[in-house]
Protein backbone atom coordinates (compact mmCIF):
# COMPACT_ATOMS: atom_id res chain seq x y z
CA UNK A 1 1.52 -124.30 63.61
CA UNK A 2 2.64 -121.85 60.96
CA UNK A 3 4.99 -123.36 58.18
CA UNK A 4 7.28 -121.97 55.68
CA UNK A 5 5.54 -120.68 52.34
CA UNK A 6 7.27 -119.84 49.68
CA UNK A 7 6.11 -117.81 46.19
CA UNK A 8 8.24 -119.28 43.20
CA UNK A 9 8.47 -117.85 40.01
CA UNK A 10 10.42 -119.88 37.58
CA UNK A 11 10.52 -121.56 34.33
CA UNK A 12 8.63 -119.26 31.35
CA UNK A 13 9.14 -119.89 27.86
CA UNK A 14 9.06 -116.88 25.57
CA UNK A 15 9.06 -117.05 21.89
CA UNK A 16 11.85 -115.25 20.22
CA UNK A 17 11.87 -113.06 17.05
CA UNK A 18 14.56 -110.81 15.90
CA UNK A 19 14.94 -107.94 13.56
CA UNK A 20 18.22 -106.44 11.98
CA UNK A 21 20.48 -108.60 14.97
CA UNK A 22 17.96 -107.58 17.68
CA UNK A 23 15.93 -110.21 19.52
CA UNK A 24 12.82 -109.58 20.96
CA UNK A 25 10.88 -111.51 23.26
CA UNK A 26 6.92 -111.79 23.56
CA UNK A 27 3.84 -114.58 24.39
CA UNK A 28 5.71 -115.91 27.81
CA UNK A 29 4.11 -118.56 28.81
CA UNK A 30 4.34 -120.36 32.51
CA UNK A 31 5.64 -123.65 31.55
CA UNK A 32 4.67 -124.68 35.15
CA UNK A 33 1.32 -124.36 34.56
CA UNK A 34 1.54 -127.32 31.95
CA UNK A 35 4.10 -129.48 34.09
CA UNK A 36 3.51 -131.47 37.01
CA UNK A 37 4.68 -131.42 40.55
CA UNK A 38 5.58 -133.96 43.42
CA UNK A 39 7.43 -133.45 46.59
CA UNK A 40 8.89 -135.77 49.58
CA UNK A 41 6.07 -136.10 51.55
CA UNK A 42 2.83 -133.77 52.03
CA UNK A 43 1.15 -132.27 55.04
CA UNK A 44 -2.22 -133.03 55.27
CA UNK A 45 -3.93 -132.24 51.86
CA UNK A 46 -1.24 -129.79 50.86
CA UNK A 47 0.13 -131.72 47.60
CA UNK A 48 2.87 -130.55 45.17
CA UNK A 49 0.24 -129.72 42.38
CA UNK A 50 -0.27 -126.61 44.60
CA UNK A 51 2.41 -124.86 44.28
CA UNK A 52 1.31 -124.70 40.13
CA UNK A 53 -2.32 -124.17 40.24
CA UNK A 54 -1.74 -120.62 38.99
CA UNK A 55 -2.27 -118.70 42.62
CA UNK A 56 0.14 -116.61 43.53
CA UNK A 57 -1.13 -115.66 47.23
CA UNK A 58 -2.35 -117.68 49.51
CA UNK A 59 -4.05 -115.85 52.49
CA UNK A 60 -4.43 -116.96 56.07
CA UNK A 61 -3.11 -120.70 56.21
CA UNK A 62 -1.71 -121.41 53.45
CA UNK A 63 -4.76 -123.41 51.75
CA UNK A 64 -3.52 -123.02 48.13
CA UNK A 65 0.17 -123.93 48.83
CA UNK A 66 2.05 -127.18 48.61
CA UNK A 67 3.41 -128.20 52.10
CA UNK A 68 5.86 -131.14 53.18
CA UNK A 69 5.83 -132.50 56.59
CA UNK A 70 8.08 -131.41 58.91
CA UNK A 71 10.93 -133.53 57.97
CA UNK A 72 15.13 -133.67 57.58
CA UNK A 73 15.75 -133.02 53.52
CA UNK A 74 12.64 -131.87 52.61
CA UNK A 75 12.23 -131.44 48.35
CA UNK A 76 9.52 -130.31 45.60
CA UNK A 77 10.23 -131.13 42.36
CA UNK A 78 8.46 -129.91 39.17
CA UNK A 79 8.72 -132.10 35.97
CA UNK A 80 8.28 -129.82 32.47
CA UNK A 81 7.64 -132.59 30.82
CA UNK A 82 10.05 -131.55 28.30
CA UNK A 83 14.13 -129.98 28.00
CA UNK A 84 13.99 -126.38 28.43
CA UNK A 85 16.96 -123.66 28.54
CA UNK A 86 16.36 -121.46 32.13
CA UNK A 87 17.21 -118.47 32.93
CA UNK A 88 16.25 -117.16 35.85
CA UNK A 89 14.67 -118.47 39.58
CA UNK A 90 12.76 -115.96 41.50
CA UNK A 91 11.73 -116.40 44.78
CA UNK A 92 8.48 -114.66 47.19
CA UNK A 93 8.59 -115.88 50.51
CA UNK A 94 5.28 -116.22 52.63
CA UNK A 95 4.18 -112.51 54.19
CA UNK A 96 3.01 -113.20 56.98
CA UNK A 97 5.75 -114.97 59.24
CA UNK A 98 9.02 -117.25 59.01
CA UNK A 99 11.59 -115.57 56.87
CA UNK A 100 14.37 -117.41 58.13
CA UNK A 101 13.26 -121.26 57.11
CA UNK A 102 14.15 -120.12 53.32
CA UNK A 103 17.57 -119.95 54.44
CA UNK A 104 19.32 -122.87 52.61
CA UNK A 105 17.09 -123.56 49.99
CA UNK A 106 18.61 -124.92 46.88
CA UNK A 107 17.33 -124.43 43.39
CA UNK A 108 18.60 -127.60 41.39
CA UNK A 109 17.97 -127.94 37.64
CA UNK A 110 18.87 -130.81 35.09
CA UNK A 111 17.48 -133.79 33.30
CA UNK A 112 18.53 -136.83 36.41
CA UNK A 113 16.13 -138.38 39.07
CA UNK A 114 19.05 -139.58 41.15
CA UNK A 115 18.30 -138.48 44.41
CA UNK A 116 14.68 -137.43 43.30
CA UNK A 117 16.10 -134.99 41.33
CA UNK A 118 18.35 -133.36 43.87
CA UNK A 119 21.68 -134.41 42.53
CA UNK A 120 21.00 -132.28 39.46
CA UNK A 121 23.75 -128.91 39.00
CA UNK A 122 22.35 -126.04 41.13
CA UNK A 123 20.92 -122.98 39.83
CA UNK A 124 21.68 -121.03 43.01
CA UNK A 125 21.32 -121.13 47.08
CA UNK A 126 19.28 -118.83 49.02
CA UNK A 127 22.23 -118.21 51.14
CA UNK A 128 20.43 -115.68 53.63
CA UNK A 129 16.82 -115.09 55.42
CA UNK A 130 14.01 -112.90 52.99
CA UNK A 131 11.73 -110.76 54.42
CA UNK A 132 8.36 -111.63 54.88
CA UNK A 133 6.59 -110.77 51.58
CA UNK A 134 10.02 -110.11 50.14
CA UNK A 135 11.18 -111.45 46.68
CA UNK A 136 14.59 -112.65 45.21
CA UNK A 137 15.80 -113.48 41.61
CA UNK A 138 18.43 -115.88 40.76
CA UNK A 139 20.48 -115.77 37.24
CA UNK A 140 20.13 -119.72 35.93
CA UNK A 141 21.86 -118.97 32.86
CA UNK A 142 20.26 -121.03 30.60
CA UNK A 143 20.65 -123.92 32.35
CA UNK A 144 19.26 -126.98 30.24
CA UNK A 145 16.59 -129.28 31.68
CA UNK A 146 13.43 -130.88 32.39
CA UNK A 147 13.21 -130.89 36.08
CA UNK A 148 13.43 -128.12 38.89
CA UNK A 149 13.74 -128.66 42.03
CA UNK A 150 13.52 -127.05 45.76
CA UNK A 151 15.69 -128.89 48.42
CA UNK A 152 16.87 -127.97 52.17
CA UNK A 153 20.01 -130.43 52.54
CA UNK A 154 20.68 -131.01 55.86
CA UNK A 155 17.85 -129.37 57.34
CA UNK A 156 15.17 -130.67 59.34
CA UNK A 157 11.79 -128.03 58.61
CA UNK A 158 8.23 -127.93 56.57
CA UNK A 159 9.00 -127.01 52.67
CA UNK A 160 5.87 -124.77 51.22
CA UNK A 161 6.09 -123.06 47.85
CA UNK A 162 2.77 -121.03 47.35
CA UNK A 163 3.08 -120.71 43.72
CA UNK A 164 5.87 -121.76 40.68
CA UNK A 165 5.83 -119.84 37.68
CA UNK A 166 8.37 -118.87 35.05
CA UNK A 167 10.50 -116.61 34.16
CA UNK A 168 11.80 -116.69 30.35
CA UNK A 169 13.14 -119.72 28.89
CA UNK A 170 12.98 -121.69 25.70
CA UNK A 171 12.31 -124.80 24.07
CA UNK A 172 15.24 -127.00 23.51
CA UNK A 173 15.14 -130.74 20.96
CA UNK A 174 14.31 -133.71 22.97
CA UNK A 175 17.64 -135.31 23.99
């Protein structure tokens, strides 16, 4: 059975210097790589912890992705450990089949584990399919917190994210 995989890049923290009003940013770092992962359930020994081992492709079956079961609201959530300011979601799907079962994913970010998580404000909706291989961004505008989540509302399918990463962020106070 082939199952959804997705690629996702999100989260990086970059440090900031500037110099006569202009800011520079350099050292990212993949704050995902340092956070840990769960999800609502997990198909055979595909676990959340996956989708941040720091592989970006997974060939052939999808042996180095994270995987729910085939279920009605599946969600992976990734916990940073820490408040962070994010900016920006992107989004590979898996190359080699399935497009269409991204279709509805919703990329929630805040500090709340109501709902696991997926009551937190959303960050954006991948509102149509992605071609296989093919990769989206979404503007988060610094939205603040320490959790990240993928959910399907109202959809019954298999969640897989191949890889989470991130994409420029920055450290914000405990709250």
């Amino acid at each position: 059975m082939l199952v959804n995989k997705i690629q996702l890049l999100i989260v990086s923290s970059c440090k900031h210097r500037s110099f006569k009003n202009i800011n520079f940013i350099f050292e990212c770092k993949n704050l995902a790589l340092k956070g840990t992962a769960v999800q609502s359930t997990t198909y055979y020994s595909w676990g959340a912890a996956n989708a941040i081992d720091g592989i970006r492709y997974a060939p052939g079956t999808a042996s180095f992705c994270s995987i729910t079961l085939n279920q009605l609201n599946p969600w992976w959530r990734l916990d940073l450990l820490d408040y962070y300011c994010i900016y920006k979601v992107t989004i590979t799907n898996r190359a080699d089949c399935c497009p269409e079962r991204m279709t509805g994913v919703e990329i929630r970010i805040g500090n709340s584990l109501e709902n696991n998580g997926n009551n937190n404000p959303r960050c954006a909706v991948v509102t149509s399919p992605l071609p296989a291989g093919g990769t989206v961004s979404f503007s988060c505008g610094r939205m603040e917190g320490r959790y990240v989540n993928m959910y399907l509302p109202n959809i019954q399918t298999h969640l897989t994210l191949c890889e989470v990463e991130s994409d420029d962020g920055h450290f914000l106070p405990a709250k």
